[in-house]
C-alpha atoms as a PDB file:
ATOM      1  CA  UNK A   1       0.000   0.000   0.000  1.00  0.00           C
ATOM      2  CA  UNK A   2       2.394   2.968   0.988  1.00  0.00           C
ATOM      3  CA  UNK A   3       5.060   2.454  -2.079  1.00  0.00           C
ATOM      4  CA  UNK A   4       6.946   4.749  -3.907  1.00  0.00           C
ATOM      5  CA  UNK A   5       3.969   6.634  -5.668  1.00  0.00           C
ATOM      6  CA  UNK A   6       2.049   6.369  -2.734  1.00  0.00           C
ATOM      7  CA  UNK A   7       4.576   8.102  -0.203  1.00  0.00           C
ATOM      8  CA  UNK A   8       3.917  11.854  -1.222  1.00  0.00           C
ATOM      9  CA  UNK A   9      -0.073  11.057  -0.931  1.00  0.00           C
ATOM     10  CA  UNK A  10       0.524   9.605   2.434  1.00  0.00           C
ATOM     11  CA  UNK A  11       2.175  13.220   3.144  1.00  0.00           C
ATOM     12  CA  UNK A  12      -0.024  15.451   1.870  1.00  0.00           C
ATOM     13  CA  UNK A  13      -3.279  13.683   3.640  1.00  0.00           C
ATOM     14  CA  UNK A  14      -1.206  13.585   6.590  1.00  0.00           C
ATOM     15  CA  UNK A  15      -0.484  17.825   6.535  1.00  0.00           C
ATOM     16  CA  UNK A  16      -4.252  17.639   5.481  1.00  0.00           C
ATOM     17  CA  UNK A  17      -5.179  16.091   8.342  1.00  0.00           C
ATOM     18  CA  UNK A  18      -3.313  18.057  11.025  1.00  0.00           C
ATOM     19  CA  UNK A  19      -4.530  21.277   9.607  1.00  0.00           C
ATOM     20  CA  UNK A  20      -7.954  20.391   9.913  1.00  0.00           C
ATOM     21  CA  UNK A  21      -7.350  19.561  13.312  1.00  0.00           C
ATOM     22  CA  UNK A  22      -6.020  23.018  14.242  1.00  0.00           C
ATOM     23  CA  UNK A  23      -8.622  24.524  12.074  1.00  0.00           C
ATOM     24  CA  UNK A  24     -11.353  22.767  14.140  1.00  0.00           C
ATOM     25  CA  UNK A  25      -9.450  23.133  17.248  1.00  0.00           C
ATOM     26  CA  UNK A  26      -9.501  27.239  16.419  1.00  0.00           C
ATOM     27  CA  UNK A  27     -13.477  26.984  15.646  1.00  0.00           C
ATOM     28  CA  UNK A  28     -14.466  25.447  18.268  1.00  0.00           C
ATOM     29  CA  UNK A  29     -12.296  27.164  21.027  1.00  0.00           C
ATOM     30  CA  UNK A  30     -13.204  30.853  19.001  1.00  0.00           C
ATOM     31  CA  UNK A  31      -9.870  31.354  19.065  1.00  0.00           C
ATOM     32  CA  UNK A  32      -7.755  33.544  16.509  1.00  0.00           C
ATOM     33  CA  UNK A  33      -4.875  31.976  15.125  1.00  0.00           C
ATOM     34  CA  UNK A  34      -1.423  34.300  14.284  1.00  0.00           C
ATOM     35  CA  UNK A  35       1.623  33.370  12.964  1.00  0.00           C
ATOM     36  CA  UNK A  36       4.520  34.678  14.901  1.00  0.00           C
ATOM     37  CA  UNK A  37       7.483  32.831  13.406  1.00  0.00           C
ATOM     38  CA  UNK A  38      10.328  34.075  11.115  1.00  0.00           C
ATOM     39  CA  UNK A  39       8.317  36.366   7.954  1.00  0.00           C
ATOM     40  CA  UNK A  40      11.395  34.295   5.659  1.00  0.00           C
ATOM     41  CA  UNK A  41       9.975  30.779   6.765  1.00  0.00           C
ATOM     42  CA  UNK A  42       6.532  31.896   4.238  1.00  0.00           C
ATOM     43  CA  UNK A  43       8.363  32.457   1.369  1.00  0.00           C
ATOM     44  CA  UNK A  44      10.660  29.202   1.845  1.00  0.00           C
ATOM     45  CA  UNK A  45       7.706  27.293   1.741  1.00  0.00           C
ATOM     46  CA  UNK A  46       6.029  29.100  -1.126  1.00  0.00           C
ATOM     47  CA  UNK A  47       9.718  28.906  -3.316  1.00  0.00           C
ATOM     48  CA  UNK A  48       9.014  25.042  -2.094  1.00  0.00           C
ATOM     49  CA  UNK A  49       5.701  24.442  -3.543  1.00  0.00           C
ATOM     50  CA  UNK A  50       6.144  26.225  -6.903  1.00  0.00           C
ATOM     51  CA  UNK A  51       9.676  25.056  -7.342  1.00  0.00           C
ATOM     52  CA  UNK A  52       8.463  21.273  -6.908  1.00  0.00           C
ATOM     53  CA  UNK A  53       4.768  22.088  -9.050  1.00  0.00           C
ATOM     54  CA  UNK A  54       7.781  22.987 -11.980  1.00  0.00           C
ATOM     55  CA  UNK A  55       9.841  20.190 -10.933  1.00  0.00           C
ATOM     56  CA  UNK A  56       6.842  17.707 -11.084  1.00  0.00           C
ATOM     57  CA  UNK A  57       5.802  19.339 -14.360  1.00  0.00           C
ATOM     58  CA  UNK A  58       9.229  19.040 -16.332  1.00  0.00           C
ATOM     59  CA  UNK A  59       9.965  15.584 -14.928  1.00  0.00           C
ATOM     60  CA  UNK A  60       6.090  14.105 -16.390  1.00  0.00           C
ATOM     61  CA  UNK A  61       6.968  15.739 -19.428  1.00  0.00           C
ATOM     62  CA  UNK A  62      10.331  14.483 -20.375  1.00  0.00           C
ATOM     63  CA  UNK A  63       9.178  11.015 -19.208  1.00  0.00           C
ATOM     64  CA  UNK A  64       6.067  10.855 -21.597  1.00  0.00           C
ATOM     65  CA  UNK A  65       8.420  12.075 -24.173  1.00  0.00           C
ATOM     66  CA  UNK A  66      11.401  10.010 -23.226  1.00  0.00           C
ATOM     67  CA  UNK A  67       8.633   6.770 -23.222  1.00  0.00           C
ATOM     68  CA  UNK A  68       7.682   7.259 -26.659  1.00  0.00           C
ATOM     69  CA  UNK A  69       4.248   9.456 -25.453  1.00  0.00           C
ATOM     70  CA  UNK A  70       1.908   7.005 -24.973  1.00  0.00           C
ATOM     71  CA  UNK A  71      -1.919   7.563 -24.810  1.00  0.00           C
ATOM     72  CA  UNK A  72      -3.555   8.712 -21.526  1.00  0.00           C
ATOM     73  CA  UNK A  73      -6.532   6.212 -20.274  1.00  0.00           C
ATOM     74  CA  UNK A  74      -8.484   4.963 -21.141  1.00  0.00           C
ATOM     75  CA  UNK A  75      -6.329   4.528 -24.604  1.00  0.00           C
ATOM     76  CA  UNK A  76      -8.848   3.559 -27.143  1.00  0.00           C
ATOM     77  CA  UNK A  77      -5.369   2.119 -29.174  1.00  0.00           C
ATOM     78  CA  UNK A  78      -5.635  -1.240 -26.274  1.00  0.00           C
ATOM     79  CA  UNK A  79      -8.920  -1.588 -26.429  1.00  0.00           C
ATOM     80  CA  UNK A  80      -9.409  -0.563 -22.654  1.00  0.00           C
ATOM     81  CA  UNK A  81     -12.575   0.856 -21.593  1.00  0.00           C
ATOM     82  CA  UNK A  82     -13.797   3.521 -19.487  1.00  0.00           C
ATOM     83  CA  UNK A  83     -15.314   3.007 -16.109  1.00  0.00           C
ATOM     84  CA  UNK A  84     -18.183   4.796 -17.047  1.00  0.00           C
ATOM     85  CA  UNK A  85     -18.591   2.521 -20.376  1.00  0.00           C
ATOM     86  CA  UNK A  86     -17.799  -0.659 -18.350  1.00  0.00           C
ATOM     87  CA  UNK A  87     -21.129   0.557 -15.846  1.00  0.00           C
ATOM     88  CA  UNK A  88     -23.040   1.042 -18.838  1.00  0.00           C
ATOM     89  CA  UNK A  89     -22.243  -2.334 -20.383  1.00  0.00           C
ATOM     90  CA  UNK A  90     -20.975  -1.511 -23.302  1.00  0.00           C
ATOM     91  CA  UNK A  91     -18.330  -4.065 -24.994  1.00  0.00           C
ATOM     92  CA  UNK A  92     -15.606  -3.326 -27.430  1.00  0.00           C
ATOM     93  CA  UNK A  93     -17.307  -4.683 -29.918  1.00  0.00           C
ATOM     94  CA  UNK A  94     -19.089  -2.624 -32.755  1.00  0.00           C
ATOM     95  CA  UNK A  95     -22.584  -4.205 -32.007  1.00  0.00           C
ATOM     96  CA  UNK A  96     -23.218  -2.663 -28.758  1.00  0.00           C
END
């Protein structure tokens, strides 16, 4: 369950989660939240989050081009079919 793919999800739920909590926490206590830490510390984390949206970006496109760019699912090419077709019932045959 939590492999290589998986590990940044597993993150990001995780930083979900605890700012939820603090969220609710703040709600339900009526109290205002501040920041009081170093002003430098915001912009390190927003150089962090567009640096690695860029990062992310580059690296899915030069390995879609490296790969030989193959389709995007469902790729009508393997004869794969949508969820929404499999619901339906539809086959890959030309009669239905």
């Amino acid at each position: 369950m939590f492999k290589g793919d998986n590990f940044i999800g597993v993150l990001m739920v995780g930083l979900c989660l605890i700012v939820a909590g603090i969220m609710i926490w703040s709600i339900g206590t009526g109290e205002r939240l501040t920041y009081n830490g170093p002003s430098w510390l915001a912009w390190l984390l927003g150089i962090i989050v567009i640096g690695g949206s860029i990062f992310g970006l580059v690296r899915n496109y030069r390995m879609r081009r490296e790969s030989g760019g193959s389709g995007q699912w469902p790729n009508p090419s393997t004869g794969e079919r949508s969820l929404l077709d499999r619901i339906r019932g539809k086959g890959n045959d030309s009669t239905s």
